[in-house]
PDB file of N, CA and C in Angstrom:
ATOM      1  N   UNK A   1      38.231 -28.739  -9.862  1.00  0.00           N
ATOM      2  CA  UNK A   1      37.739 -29.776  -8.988  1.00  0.00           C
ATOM      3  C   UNK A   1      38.179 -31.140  -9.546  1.00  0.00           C
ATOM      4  N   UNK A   2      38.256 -31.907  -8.880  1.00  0.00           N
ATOM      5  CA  UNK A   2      39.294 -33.170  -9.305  1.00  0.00           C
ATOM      6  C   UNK A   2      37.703 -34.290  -9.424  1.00  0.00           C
ATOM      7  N   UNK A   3      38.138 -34.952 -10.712  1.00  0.00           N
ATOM      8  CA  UNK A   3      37.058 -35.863 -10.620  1.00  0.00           C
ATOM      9  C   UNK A   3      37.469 -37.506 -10.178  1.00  0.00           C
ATOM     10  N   UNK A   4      36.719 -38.350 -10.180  1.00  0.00           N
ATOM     11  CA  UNK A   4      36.703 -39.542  -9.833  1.00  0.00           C
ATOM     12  C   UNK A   4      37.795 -40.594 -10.568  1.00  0.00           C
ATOM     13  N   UNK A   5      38.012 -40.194 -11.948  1.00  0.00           N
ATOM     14  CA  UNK A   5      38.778 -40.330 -12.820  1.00  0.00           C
ATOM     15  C   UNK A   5      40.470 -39.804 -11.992  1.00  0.00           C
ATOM     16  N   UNK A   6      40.516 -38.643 -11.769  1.00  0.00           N
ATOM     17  CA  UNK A   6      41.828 -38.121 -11.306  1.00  0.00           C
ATOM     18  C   UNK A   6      42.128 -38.919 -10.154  1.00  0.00           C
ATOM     19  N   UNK A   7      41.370 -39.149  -9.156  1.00  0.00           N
ATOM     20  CA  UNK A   7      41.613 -39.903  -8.069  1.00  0.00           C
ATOM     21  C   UNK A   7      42.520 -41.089  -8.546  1.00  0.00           C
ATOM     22  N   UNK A   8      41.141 -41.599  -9.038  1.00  0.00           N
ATOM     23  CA  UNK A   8      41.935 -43.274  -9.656  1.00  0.00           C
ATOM     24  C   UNK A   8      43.111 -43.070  -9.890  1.00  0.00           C
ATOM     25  N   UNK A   9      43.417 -42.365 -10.700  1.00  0.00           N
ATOM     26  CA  UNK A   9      44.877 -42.056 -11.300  1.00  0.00           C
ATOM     27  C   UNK A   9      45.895 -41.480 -10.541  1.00  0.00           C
ATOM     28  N   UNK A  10      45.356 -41.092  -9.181  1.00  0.00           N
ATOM     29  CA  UNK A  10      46.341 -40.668  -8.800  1.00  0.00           C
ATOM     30  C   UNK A  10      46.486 -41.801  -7.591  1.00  0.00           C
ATOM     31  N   UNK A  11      45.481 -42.222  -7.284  1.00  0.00           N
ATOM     32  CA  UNK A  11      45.945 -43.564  -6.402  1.00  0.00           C
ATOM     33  C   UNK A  11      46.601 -44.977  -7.110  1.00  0.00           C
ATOM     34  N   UNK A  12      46.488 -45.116  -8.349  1.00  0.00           N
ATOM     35  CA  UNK A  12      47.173 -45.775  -9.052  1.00  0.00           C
ATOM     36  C   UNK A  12      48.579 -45.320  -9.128  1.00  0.00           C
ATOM     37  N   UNK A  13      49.201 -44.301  -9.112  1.00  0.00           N
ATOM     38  CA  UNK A  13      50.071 -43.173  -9.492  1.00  0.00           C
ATOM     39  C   UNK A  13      50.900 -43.999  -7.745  1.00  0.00           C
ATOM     40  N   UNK A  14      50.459 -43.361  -6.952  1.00  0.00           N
ATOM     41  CA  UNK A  14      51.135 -43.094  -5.556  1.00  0.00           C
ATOM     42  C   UNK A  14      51.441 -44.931  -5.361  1.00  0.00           C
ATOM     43  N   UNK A  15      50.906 -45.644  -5.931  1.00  0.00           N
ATOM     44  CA  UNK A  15      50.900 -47.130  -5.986  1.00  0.00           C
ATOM     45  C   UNK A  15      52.330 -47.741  -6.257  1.00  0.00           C
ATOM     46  N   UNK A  16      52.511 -47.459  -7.813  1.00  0.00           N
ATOM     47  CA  UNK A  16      53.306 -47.007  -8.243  1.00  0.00           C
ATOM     48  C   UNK A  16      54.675 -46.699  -7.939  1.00  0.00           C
ATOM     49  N   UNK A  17      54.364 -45.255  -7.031  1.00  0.00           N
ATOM     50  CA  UNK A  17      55.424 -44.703  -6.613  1.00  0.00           C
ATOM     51  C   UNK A  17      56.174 -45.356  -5.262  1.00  0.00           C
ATOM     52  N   UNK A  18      55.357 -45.821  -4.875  1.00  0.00           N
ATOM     53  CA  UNK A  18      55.658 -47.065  -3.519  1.00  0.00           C
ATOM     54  C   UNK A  18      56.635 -47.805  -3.444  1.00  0.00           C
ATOM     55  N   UNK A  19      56.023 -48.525  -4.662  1.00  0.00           N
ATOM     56  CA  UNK A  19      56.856 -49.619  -5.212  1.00  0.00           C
ATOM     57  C   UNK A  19      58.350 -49.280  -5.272  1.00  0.00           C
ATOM     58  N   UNK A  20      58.390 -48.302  -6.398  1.00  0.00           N
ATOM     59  CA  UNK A  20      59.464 -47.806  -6.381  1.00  0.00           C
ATOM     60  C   UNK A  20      60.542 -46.828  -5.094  1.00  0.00           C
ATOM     61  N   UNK A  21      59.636 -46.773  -4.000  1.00  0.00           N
ATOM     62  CA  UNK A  21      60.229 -46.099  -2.756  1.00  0.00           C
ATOM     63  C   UNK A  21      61.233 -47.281  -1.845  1.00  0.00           C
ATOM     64  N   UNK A  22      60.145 -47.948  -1.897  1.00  0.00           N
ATOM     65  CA  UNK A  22      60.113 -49.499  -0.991  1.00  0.00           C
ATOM     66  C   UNK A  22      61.836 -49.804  -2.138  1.00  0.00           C
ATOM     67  N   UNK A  23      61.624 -50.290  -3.232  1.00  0.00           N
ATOM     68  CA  UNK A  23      62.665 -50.964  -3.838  1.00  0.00           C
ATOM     69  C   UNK A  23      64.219 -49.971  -3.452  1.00  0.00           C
ATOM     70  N   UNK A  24      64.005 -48.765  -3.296  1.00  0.00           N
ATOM     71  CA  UNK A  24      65.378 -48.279  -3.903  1.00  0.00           C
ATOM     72  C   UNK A  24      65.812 -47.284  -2.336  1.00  0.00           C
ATOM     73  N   UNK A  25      64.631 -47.361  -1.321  1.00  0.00           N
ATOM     74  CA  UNK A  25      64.894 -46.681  -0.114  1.00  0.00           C
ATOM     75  C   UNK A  25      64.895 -47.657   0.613  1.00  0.00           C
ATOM     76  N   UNK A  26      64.477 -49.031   1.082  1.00  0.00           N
ATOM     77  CA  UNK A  26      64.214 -49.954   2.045  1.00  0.00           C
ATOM     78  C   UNK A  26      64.899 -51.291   1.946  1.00  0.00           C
ATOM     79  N   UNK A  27      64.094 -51.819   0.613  1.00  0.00           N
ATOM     80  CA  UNK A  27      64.862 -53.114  -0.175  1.00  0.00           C
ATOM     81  C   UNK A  27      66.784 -53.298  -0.248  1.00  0.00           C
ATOM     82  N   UNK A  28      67.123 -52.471  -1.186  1.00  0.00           N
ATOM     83  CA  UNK A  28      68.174 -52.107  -1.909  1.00  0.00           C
ATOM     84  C   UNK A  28      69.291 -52.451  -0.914  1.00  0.00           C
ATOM     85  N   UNK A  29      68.802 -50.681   0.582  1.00  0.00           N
ATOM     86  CA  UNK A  29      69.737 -50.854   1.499  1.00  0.00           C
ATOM     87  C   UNK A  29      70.064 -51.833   2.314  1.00  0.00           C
ATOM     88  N   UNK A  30      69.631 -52.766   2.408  1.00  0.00           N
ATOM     89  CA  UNK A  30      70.168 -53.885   2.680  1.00  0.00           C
ATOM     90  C   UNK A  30      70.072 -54.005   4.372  1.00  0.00           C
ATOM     91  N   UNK A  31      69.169 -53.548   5.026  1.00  0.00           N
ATOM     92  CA  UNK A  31      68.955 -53.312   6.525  1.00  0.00           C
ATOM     93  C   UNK A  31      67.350 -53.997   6.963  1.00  0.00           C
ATOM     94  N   UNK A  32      67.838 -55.357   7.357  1.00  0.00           N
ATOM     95  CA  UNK A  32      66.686 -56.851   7.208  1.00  0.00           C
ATOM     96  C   UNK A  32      65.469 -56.014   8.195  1.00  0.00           C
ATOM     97  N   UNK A  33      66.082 -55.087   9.122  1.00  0.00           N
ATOM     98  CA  UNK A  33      65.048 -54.461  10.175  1.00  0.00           C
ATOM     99  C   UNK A  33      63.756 -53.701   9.337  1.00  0.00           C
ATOM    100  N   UNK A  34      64.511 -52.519   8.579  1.00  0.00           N
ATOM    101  CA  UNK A  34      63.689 -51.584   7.811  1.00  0.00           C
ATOM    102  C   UNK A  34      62.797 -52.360   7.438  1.00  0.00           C
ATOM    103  N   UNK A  35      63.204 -53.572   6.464  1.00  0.00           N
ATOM    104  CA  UNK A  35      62.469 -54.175   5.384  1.00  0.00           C
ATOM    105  C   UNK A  35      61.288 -54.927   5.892  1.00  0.00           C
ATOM    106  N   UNK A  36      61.381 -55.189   7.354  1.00  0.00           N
ATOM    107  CA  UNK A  36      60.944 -56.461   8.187  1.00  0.00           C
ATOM    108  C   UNK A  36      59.463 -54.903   8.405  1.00  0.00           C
ATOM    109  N   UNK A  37      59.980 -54.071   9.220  1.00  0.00           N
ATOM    110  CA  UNK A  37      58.854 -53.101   9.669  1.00  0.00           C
ATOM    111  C   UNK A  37      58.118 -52.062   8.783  1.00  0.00           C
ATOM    112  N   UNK A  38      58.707 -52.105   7.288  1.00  0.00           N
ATOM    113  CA  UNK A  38      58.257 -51.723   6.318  1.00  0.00           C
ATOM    114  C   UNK A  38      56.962 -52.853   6.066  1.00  0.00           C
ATOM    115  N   UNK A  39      57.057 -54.116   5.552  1.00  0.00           N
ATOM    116  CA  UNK A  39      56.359 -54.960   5.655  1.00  0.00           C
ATOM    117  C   UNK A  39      55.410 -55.254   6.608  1.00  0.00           C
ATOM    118  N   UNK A  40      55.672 -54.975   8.014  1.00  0.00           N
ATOM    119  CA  UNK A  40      54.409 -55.629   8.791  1.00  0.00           C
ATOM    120  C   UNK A  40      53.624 -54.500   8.465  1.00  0.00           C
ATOM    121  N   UNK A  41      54.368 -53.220   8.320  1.00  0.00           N
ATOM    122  CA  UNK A  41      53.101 -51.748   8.369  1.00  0.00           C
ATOM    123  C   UNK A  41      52.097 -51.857   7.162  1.00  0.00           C
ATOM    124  N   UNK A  42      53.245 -52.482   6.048  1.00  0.00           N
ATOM    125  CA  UNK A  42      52.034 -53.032   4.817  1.00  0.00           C
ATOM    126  C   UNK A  42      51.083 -54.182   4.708  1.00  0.00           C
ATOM    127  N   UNK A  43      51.477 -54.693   5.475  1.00  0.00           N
ATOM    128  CA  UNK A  43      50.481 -55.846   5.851  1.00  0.00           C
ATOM    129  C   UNK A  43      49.396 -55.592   6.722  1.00  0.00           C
ATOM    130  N   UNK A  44      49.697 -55.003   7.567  1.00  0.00           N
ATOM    131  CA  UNK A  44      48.579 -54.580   8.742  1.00  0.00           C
ATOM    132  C   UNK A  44      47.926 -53.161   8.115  1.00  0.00           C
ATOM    133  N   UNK A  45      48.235 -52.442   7.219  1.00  0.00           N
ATOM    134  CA  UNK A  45      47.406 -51.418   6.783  1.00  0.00           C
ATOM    135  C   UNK A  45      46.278 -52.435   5.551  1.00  0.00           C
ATOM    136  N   UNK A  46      47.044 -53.010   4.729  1.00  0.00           N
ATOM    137  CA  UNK A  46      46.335 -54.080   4.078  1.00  0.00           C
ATOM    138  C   UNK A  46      45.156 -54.994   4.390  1.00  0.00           C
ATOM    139  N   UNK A  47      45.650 -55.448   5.542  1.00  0.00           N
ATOM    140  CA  UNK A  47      44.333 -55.894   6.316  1.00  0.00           C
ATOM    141  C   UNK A  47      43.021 -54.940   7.020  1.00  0.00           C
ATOM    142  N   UNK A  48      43.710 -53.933   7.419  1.00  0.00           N
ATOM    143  CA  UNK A  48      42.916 -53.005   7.752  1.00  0.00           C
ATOM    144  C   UNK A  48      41.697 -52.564   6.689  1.00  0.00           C
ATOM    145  N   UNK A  49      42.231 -51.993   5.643  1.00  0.00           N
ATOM    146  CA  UNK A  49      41.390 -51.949   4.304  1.00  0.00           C
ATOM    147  C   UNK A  49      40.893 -52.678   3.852  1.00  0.00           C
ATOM    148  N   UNK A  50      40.887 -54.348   3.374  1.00  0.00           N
ATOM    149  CA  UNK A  50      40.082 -55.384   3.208  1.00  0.00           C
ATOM    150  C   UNK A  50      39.212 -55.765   4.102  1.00  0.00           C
ATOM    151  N   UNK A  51      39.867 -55.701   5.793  1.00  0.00           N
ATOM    152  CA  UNK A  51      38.223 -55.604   6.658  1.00  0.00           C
ATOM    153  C   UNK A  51      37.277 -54.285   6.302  1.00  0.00           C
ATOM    154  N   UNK A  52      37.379 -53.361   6.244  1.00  0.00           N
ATOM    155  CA  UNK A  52      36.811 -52.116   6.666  1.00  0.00           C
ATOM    156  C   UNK A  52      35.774 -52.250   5.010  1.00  0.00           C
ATOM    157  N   UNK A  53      36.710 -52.652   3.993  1.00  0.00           N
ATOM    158  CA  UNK A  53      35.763 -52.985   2.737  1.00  0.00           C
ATOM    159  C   UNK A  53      34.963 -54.047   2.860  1.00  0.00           C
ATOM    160  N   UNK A  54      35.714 -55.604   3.682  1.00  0.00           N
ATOM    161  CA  UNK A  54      34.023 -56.136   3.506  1.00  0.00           C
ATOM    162  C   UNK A  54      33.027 -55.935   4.669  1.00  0.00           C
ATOM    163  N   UNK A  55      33.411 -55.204   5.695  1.00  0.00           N
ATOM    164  CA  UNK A  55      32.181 -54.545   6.289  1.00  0.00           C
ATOM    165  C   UNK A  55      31.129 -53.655   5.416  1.00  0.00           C
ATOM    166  N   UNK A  56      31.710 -52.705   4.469  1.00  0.00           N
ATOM    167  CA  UNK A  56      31.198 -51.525   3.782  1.00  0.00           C
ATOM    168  C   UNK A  56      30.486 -52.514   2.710  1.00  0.00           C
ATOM    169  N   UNK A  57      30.843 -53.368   1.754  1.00  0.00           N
ATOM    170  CA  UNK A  57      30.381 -54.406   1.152  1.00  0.00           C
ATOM    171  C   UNK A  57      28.999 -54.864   1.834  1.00  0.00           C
ATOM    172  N   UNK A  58      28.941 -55.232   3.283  1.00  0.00           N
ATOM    173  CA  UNK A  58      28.170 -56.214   3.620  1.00  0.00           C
ATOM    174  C   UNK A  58      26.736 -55.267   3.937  1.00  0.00           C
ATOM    175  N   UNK A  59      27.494 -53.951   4.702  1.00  0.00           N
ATOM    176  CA  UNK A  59      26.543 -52.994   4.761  1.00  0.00           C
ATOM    177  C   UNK A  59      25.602 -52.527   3.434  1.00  0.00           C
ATOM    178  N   UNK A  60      26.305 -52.199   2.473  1.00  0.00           N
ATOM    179  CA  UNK A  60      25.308 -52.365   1.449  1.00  0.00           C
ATOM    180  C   UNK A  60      24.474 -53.202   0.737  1.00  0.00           C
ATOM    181  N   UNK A  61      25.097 -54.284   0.967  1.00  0.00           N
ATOM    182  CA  UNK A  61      24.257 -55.443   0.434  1.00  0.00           C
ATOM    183  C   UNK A  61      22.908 -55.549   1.502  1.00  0.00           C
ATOM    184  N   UNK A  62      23.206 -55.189   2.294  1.00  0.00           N
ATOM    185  CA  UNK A  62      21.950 -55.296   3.696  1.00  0.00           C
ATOM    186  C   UNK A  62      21.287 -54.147   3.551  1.00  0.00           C
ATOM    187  N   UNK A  63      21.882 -53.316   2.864  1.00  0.00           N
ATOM    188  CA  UNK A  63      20.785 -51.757   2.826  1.00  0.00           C
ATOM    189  C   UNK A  63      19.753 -52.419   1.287  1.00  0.00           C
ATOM    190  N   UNK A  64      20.566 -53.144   0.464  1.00  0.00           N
ATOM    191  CA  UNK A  64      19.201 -52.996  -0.751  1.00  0.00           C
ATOM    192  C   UNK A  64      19.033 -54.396  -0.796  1.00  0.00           C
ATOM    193  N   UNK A  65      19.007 -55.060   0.811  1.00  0.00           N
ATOM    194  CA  UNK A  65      18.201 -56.074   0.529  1.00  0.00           C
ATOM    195  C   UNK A  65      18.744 -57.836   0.334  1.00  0.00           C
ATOM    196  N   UNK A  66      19.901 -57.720   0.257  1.00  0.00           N
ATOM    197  CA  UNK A  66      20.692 -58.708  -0.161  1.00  0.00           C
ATOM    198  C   UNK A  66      21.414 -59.377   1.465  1.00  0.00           C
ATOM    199  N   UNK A  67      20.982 -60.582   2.023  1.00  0.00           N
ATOM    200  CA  UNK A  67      21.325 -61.115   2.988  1.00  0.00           C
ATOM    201  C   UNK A  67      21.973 -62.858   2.495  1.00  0.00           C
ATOM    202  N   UNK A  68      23.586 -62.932   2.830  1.00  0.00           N
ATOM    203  CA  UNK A  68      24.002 -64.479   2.488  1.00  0.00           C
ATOM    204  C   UNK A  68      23.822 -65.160   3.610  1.00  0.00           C
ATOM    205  N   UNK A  69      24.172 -66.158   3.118  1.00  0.00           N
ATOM    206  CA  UNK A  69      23.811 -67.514   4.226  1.00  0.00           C
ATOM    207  C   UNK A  69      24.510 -66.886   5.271  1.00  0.00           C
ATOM    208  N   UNK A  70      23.699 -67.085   6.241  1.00  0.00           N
ATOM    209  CA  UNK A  70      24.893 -67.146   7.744  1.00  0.00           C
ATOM    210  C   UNK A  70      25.789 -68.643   7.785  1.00  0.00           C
ATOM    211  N   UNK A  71      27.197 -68.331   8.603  1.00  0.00           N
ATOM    212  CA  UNK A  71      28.086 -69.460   8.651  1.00  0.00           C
ATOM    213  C   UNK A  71      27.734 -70.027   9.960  1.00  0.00           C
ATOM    214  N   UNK A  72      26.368 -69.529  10.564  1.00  0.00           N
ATOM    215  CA  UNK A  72      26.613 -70.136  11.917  1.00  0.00           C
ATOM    216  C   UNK A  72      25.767 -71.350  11.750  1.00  0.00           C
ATOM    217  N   UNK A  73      25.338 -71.901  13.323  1.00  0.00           N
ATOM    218  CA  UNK A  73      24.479 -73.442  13.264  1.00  0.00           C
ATOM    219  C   UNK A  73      23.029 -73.168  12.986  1.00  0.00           C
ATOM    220  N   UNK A  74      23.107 -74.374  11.806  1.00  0.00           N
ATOM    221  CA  UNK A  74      21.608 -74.464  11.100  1.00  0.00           C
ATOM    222  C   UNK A  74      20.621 -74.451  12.621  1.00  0.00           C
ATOM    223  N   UNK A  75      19.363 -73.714  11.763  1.00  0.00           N
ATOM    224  CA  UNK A  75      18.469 -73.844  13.179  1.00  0.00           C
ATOM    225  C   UNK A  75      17.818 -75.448  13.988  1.00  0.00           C
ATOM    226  N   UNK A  76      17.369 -75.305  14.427  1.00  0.00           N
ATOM    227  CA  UNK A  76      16.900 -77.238  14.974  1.00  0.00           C
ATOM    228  C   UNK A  76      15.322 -77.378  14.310  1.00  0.00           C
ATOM    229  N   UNK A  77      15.290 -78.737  14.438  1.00  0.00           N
ATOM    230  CA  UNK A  77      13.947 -79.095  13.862  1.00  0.00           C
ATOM    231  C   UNK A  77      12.982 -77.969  14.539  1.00  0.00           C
ATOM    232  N   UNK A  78      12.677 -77.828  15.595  1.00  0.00           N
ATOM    233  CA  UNK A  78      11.844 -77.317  16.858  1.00  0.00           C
ATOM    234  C   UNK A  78      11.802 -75.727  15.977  1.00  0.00           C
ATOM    235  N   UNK A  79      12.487 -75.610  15.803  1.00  0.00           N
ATOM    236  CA  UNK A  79      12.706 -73.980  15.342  1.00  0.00           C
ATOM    237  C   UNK A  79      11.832 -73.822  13.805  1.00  0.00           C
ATOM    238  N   UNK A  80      12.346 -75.014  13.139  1.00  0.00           N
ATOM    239  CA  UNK A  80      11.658 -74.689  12.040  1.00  0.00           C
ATOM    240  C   UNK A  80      10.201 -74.502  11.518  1.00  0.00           C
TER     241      UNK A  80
END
């Protein structure tokens, strides 16, 4: 059974191996298209994962209790 430890390491690992895919399959060949749609897919998966984490972030902070300022408009005198 693979522990939490192996993961890490293997998502560090495949990280890694990216890098090195991207440089010597995409980069290298010299085809501005590949490189262009290689990139937006990493960018838009990128974003995907930083929203979806600070939703999961915010959700927990709201499960044990932890609420930040809202960015919206302060309430009015009347309200307070």
């Amino acid at each position: 059974m693979a522990t939490l430890l192996d993961f890490i390491v293997a998502l560090l690992t495949s990280i890694g191996d990216l890098v090195v895919i991207f440089l010597r399959d995409v980069a290298l060949r010299g085809d501005p298209l590949a490189l262009l749609v290689f990139l937006v897919g990493a960018g838009l998966t990128t974003a995907a994962v930083v929203g979806f984490g600070l939703l999961v972030v915010g959700a927990l902070a709201d499960g044990v209790g932890i609420t930040p300022p809202s960015p919206g408009r302060t309430p009015s005198r009347r309200d307070r």
